[in-house]
C-alpha atoms as a PDB file:
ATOM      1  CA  UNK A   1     -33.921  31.803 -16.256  1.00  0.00           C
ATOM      2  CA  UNK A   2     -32.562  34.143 -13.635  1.00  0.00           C
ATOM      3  CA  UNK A   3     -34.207  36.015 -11.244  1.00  0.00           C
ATOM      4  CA  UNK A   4     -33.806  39.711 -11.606  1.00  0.00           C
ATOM      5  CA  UNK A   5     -31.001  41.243  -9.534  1.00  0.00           C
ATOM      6  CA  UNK A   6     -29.894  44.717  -8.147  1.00  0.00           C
ATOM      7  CA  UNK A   7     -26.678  46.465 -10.467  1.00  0.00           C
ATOM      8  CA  UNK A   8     -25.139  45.673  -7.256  1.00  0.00           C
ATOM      9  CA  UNK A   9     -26.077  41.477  -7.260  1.00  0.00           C
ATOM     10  CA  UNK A  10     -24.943  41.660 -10.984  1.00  0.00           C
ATOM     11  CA  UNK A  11     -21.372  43.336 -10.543  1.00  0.00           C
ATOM     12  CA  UNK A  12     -20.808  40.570  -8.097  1.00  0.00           C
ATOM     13  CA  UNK A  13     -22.513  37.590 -10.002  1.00  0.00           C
ATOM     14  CA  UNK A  14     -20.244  38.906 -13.331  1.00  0.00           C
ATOM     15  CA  UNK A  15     -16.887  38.781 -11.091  1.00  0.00           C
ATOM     16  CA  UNK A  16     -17.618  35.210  -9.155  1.00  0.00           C
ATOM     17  CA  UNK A  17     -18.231  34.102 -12.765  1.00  0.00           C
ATOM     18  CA  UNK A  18     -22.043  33.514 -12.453  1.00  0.00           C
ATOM     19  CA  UNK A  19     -25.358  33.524 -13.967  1.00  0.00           C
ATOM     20  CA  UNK A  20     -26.831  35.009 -10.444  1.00  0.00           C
ATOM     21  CA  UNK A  21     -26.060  35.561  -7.004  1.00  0.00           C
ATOM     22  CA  UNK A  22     -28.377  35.843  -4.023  1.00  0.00           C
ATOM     23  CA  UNK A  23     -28.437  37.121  -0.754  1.00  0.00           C
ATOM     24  CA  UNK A  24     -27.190  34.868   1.629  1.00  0.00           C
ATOM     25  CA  UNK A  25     -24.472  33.531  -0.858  1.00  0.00           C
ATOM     26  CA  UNK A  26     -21.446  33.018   0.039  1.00  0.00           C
ATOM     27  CA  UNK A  27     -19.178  33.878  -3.673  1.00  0.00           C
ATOM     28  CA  UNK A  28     -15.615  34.156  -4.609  1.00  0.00           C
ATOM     29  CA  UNK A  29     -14.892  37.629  -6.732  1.00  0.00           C
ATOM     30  CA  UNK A  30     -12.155  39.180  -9.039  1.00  0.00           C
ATOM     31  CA  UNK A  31     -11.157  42.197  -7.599  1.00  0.00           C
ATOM     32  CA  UNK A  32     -10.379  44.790 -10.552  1.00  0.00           C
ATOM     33  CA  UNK A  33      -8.614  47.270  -7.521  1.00  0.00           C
ATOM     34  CA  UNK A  34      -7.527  47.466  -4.667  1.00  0.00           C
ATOM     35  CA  UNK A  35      -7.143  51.129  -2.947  1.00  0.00           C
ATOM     36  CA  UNK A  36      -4.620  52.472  -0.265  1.00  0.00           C
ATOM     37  CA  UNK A  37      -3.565  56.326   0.815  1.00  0.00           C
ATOM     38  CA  UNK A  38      -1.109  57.767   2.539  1.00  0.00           C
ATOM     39  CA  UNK A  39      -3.240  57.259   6.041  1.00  0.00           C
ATOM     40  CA  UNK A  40      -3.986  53.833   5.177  1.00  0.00           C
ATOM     41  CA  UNK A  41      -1.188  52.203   2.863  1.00  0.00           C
ATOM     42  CA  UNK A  42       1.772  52.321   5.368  1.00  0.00           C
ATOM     43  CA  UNK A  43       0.345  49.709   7.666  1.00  0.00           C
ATOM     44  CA  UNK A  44      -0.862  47.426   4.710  1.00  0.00           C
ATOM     45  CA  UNK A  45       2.661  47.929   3.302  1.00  0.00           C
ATOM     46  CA  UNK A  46       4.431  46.826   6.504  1.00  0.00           C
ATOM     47  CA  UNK A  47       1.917  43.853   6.471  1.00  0.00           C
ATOM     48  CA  UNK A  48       2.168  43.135   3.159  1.00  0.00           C
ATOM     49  CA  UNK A  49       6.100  43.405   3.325  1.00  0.00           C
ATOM     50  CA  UNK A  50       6.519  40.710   6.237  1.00  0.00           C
ATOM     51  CA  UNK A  51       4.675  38.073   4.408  1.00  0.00           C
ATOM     52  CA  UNK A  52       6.012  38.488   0.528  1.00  0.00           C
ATOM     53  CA  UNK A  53       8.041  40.055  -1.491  1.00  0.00           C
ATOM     54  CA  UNK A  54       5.674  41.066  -4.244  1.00  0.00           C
ATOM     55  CA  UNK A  55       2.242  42.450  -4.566  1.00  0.00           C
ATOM     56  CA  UNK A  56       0.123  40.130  -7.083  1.00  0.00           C
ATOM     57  CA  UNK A  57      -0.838  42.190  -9.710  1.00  0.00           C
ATOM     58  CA  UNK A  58       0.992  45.775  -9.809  1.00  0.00           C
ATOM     59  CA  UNK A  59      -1.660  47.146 -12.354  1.00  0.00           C
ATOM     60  CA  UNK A  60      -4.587  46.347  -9.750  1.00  0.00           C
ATOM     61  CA  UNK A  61      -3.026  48.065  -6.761  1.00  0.00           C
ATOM     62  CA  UNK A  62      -3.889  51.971  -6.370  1.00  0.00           C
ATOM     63  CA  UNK A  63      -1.663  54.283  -4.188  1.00  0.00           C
ATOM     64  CA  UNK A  64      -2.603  57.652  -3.991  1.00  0.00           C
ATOM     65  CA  UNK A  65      -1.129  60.033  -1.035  1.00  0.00           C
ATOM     66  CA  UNK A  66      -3.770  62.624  -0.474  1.00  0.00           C
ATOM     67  CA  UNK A  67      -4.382  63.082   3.142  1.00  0.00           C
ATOM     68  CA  UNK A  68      -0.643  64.540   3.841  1.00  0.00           C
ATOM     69  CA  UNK A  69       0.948  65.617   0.895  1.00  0.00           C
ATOM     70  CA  UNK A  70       1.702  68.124   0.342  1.00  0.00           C
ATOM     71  CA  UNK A  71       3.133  67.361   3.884  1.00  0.00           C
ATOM     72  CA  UNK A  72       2.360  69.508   6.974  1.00  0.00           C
ATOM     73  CA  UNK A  73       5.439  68.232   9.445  1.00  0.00           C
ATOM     74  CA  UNK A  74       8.259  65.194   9.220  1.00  0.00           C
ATOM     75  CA  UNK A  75       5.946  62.305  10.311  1.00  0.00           C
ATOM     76  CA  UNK A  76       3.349  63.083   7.431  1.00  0.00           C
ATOM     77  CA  UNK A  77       6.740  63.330   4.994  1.00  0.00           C
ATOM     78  CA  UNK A  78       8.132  59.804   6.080  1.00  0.00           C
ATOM     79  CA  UNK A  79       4.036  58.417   5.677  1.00  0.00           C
ATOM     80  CA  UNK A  80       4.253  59.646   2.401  1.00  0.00           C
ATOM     81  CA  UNK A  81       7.781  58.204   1.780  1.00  0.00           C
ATOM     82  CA  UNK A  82       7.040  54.880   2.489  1.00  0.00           C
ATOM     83  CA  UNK A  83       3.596  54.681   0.151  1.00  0.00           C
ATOM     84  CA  UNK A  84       6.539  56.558  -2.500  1.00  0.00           C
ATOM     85  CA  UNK A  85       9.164  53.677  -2.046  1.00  0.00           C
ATOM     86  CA  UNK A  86       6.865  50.873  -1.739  1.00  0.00           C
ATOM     87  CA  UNK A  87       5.161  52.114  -5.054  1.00  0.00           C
ATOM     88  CA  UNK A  88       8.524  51.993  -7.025  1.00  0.00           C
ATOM     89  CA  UNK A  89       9.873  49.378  -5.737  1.00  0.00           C
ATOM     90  CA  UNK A  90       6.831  47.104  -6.577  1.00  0.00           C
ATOM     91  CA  UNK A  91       6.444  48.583  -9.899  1.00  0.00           C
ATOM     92  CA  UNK A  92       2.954  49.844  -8.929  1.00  0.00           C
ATOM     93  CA  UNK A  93       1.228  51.130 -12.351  1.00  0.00           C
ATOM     94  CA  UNK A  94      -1.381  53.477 -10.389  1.00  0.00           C
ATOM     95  CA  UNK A  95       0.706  55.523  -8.488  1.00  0.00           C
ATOM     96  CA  UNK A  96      -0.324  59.203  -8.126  1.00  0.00           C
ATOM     97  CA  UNK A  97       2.494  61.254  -7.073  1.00  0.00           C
ATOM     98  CA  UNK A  98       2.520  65.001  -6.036  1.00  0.00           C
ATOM     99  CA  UNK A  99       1.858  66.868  -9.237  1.00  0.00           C
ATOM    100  CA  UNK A 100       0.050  64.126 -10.789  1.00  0.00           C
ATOM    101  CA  UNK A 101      -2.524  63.721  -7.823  1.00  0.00           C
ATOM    102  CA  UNK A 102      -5.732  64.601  -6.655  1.00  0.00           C
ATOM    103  CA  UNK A 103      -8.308  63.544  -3.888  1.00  0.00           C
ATOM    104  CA  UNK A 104      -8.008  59.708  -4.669  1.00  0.00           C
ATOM    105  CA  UNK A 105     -12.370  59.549  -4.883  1.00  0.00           C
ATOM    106  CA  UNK A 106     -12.562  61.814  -7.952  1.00  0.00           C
ATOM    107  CA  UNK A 107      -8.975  61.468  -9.392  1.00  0.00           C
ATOM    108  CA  UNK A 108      -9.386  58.001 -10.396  1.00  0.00           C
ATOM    109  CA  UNK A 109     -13.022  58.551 -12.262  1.00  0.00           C
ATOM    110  CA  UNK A 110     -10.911  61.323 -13.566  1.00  0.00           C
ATOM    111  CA  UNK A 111      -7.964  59.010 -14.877  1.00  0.00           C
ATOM    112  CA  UNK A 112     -10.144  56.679 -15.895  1.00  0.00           C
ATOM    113  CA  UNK A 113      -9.336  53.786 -13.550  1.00  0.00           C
ATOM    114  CA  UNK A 114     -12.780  53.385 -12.095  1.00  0.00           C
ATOM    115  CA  UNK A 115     -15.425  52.811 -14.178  1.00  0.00           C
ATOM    116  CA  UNK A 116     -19.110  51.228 -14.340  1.00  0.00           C
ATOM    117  CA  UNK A 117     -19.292  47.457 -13.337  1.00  0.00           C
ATOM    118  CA  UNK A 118     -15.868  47.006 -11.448  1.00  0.00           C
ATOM    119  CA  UNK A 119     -15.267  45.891  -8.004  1.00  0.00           C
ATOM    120  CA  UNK A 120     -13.094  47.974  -5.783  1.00  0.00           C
ATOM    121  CA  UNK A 121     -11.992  47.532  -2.751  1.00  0.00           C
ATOM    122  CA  UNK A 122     -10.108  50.122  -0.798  1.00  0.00           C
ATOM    123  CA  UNK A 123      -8.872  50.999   2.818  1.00  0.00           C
ATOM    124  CA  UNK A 124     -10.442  54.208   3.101  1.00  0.00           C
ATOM    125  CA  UNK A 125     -14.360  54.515   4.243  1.00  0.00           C
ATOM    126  CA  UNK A 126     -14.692  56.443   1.259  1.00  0.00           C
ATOM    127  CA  UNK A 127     -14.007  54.036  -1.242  1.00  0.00           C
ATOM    128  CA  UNK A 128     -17.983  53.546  -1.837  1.00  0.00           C
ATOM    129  CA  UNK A 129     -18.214  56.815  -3.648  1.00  0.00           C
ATOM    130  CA  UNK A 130     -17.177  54.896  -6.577  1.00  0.00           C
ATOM    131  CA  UNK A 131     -20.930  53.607  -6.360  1.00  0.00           C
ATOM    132  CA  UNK A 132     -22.056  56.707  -8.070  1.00  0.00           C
ATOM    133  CA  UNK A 133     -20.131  55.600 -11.148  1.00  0.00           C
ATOM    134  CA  UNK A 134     -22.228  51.973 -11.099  1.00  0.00           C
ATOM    135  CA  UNK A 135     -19.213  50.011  -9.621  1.00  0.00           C
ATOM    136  CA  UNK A 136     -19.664  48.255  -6.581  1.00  0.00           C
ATOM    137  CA  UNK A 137     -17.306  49.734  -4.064  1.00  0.00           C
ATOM    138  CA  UNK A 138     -16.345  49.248  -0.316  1.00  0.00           C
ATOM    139  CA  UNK A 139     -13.805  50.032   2.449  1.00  0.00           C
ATOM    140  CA  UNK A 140     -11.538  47.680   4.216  1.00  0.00           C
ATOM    141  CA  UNK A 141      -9.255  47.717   7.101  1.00  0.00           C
ATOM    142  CA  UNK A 142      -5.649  48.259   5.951  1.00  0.00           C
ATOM    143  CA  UNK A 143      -4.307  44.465   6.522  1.00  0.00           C
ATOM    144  CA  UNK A 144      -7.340  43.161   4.418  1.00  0.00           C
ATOM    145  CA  UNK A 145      -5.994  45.443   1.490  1.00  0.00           C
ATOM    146  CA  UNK A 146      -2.707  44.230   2.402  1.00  0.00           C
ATOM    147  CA  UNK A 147      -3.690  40.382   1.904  1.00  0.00           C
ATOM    148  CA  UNK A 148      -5.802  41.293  -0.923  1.00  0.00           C
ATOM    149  CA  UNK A 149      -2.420  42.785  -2.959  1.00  0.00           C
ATOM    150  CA  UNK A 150      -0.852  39.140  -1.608  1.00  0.00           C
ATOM    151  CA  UNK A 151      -3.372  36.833  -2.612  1.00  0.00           C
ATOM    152  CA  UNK A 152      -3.025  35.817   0.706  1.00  0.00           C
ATOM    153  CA  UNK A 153      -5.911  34.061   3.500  1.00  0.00           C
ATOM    154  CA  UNK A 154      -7.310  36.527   5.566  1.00  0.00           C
ATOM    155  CA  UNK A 155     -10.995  37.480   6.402  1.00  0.00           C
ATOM    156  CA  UNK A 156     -12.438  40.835   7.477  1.00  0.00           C
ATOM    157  CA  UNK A 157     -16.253  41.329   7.834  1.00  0.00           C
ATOM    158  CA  UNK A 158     -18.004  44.977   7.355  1.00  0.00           C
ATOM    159  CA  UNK A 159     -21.271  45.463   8.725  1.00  0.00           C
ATOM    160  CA  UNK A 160     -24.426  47.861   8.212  1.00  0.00           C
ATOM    161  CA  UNK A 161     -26.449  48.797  10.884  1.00  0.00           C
ATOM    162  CA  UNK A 162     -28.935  46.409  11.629  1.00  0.00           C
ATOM    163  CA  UNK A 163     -32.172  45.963   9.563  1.00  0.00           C
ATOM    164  CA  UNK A 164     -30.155  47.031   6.915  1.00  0.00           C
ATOM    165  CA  UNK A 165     -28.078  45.252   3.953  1.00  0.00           C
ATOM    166  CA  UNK A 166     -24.870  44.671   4.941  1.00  0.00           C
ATOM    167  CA  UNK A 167     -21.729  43.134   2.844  1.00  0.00           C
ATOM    168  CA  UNK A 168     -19.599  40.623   4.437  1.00  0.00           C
ATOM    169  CA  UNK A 169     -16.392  40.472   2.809  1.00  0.00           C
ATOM    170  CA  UNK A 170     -14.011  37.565   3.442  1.00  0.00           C
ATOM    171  CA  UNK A 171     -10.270  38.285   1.255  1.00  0.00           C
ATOM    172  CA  UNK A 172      -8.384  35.858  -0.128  1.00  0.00           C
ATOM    173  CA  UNK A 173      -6.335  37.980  -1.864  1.00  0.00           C
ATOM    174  CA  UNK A 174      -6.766  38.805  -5.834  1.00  0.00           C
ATOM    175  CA  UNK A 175     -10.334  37.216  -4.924  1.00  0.00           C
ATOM    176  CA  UNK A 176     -12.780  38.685  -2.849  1.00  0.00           C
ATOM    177  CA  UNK A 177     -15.808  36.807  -0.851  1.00  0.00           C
ATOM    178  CA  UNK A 178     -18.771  38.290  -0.591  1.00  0.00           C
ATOM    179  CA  UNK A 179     -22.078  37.147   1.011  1.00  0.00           C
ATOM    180  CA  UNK A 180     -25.119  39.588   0.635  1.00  0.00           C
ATOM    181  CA  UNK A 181     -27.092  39.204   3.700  1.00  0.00           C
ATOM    182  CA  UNK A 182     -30.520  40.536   5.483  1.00  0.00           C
ATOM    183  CA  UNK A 183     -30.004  41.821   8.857  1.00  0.00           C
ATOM    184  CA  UNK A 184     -32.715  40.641  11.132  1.00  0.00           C
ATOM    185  CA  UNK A 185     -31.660  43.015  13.933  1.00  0.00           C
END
């Protein structure tokens, strides 16, 4: 029998595959997305872009440019350019264009493409809003989102403040590891 876990324990013990988790694990988890913006994206696309050709699942990867569109001067036009070309030329299903956009938090509730139980990753701080919706949610630096749309080797580690939960997450791409630890201090 299983122990009884937090809604957060059991997102992550339902993507790794398993009965439980615990803290202290160290687990292997399908991502369901992964988030960029027009601040963020540019430098995960040049990363991304040096090491493959294709992202690894264009239905999983979110772009939405809301931080400078509608854009304010010509280097917060070619920001939004490259998240624009990168989008179409990698197919990228959740796109959210000018017109069709919104602030990225509560346009994707709104579209649908969050939802209870998934596990999203995104490079924006933000990105754990989505934990009022009952999916476990965190930010990530822009290469990790990078390497997670390449199914690529790459850790990154986010911390709490101390005597605190905190979330280490280590990407390998399409998967992500997570350990749920106890700070001591």
């Amino acid at each position: 029998m299983t122990r009884p876990m937090t809604m957060a324990e059991k997102i992550l013990a339902a993507h790794a595959g398993l009965d439980e988790v615990e803290p202290g694990q160290l687990i292997e988890c399908d991502l369901d997305l992964v988030l960029a913006n027009d601040v963020t994206a540019p430098l995960a696309i040049r990363t991304c872009t040096e090491i493959a050709d294709a992202v690894f699942d264009k239905d999983k990867v979110v772009l939405v440019p809301d931080h400078y569109v509608p854009n304010k001067d010509i280097k917060s036009a070619e920001q939004a350019k490259i998240v624009r070309d990168f989008a179409h030329d990698q197919g990228i299903s959740h796109f959210y264009e000018v017109g069709c956009m919104g602030v990225e938090h509560a346009l994707l509730p709104e579209q649908g493409v969050v939802g209870a139980g998934d596990l999203v990753i995104g490079a924006d701080s933000h990105t754990c809003t989505y934990g009022a919706l009952g999916a476990f949610s965190t930010g990530v630096g822009s290469t990790d989102a990078a390497w997670a749309w390449l199914r690529a080797r790459r850790g990154s580690r986010c911390r709490r403040p101390s005597s605190s939960w905190w979330t280490a997450i280590w990407l390998l791409g399409s998967r992500a590891r997570t350990s749920s630890c106890t700070s001591s201090g």
